[in-house]
C-alpha atoms as a PDB file:
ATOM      1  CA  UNK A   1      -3.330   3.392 -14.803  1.00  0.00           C
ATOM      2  CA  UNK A   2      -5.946   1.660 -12.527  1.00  0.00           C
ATOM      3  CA  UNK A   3      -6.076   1.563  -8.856  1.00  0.00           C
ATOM      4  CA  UNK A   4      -5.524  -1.529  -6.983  1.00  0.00           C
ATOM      5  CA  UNK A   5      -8.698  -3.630  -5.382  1.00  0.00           C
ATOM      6  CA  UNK A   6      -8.032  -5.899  -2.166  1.00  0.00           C
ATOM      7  CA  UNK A   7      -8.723  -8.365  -4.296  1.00  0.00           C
ATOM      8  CA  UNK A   8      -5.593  -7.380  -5.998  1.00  0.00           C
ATOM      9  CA  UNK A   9      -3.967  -7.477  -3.108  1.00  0.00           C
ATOM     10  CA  UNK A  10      -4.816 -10.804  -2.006  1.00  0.00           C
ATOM     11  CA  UNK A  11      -3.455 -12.065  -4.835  1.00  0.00           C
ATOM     12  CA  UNK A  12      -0.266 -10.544  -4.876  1.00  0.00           C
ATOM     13  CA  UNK A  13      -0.162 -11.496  -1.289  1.00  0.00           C
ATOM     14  CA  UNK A  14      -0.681 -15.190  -2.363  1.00  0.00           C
ATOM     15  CA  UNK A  15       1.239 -15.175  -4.951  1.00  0.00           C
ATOM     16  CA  UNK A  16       4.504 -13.176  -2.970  1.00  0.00           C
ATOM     17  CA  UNK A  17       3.701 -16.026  -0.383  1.00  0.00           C
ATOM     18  CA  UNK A  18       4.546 -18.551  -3.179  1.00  0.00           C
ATOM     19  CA  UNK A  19       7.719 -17.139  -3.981  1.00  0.00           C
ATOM     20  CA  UNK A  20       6.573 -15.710  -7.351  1.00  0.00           C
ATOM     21  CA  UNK A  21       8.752 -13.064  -8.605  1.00  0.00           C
ATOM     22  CA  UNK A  22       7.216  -9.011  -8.666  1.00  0.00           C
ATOM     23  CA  UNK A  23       7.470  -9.230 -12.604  1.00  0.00           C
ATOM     24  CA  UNK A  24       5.345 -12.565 -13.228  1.00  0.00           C
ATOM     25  CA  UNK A  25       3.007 -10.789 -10.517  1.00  0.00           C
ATOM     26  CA  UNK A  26       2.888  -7.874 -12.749  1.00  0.00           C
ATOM     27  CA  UNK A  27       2.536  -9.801 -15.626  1.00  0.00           C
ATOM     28  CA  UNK A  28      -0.357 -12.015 -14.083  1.00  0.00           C
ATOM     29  CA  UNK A  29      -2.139  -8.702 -12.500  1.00  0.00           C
ATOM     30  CA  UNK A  30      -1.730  -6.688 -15.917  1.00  0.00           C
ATOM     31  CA  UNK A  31      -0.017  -3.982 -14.016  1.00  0.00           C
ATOM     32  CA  UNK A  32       3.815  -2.495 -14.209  1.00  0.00           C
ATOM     33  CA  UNK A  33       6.459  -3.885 -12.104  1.00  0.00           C
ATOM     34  CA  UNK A  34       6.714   0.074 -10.435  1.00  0.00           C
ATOM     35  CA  UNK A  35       3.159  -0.909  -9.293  1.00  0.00           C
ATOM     36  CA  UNK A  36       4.118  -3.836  -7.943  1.00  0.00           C
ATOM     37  CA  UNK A  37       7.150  -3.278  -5.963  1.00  0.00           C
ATOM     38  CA  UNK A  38       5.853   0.218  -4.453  1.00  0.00           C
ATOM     39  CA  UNK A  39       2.388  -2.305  -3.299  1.00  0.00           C
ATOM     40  CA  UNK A  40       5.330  -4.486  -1.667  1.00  0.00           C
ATOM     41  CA  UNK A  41       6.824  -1.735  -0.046  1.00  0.00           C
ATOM     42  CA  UNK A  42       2.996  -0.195   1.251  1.00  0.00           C
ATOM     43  CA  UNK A  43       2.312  -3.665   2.648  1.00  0.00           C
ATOM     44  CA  UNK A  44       5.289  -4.611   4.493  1.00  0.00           C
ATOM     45  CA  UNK A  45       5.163  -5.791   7.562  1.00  0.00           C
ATOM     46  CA  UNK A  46       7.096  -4.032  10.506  1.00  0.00           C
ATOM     47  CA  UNK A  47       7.869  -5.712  14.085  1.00  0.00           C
ATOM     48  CA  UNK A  48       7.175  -3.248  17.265  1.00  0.00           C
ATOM     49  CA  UNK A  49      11.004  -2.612  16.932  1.00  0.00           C
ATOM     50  CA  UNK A  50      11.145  -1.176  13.410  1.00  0.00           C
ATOM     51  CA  UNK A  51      12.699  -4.476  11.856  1.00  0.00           C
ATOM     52  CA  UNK A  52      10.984  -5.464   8.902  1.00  0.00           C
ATOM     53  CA  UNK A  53       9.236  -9.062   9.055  1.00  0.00           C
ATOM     54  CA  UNK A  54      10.499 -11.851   6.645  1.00  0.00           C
ATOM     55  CA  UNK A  55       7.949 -14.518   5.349  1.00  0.00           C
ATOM     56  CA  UNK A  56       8.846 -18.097   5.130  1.00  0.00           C
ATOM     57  CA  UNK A  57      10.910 -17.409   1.731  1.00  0.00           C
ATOM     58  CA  UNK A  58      13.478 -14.597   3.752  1.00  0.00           C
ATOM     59  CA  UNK A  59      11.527 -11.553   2.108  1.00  0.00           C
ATOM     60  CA  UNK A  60       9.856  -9.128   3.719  1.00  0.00           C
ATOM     61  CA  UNK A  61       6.154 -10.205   4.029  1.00  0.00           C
ATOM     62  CA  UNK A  62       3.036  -8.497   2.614  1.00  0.00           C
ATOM     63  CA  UNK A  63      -0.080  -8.033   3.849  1.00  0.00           C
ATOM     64  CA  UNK A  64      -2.701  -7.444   1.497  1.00  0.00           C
ATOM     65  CA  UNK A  65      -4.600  -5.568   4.839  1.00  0.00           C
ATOM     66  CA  UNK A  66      -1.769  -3.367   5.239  1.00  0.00           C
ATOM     67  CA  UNK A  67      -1.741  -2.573   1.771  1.00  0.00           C
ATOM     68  CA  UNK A  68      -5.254  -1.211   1.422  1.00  0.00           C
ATOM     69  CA  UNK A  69      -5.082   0.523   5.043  1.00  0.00           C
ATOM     70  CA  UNK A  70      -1.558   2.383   4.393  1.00  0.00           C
ATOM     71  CA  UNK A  71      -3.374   3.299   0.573  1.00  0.00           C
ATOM     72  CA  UNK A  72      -6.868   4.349   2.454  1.00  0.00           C
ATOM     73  CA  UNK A  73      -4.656   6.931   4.831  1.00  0.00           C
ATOM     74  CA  UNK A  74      -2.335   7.850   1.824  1.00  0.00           C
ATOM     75  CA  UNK A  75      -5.801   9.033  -0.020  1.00  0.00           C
ATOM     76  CA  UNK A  76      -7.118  10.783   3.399  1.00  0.00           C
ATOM     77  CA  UNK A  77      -4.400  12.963   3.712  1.00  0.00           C
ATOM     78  CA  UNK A  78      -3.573  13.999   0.479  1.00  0.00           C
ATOM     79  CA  UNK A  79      -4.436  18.188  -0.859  1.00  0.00           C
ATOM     80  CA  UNK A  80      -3.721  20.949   0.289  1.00  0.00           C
ATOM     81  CA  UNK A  81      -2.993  21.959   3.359  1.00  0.00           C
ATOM     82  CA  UNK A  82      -4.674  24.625   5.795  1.00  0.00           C
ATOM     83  CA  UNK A  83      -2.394  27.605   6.429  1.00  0.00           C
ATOM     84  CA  UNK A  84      -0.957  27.937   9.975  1.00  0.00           C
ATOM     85  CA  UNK A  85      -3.093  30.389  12.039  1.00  0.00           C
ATOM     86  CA  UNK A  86      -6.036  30.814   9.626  1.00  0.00           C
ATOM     87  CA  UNK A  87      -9.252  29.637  10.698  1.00  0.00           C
ATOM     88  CA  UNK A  88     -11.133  27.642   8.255  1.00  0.00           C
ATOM     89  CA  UNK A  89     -14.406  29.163   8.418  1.00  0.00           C
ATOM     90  CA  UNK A  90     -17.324  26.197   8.178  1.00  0.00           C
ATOM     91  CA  UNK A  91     -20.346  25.794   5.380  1.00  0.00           C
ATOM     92  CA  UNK A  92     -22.260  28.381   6.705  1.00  0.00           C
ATOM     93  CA  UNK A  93     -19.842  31.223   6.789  1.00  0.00           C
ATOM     94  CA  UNK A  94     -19.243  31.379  10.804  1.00  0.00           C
END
């Protein structure tokens, strides 16, 4: 399993743009279709309102940006969690 580049994103946002189905993208990209629909789903994009933008094909657009933004925060806040009403002491044992 590899982790997806913008790059990779790009091009499954030019591609989705062109109406090319999530398997041939998977195919093309050399990644599962699982991959590929949970990118779509990262890199939707969401009006102010909560309804989900369509594209000029009536799916929901991607945005490669998104994408990599929603999978940088993902990556941020995943591990372990602090335990409620401990203080995490710092480097230098203070």
């Amino acid at each position: 399993m590899r982790t997806l580049t913008l790059d990779d994103r790009r091009k499954i946002e030019m591609m989705w743009g062109e109406n090319v189905s999530p398997v041939k993208i998977a195919t093309e990209l050399g990644i599962s279709q699982c991959t590929v629909y949970t990118e779509l789903k990262r890199g939707r994009c969401v009006r102010a309102g909560g309804d989900v933008e369509l594209d000029k094909n009536f799916r929901s657009a991607y945005s490669a940006e998104r994408g990599q933004s929603v999978y940088q925060m993902n990556l941020r806040n995943r591990g372990r969690r602090p335990k409620r009403g401990i203080e995490q002491k710092g480097a230098d044992g203070v």
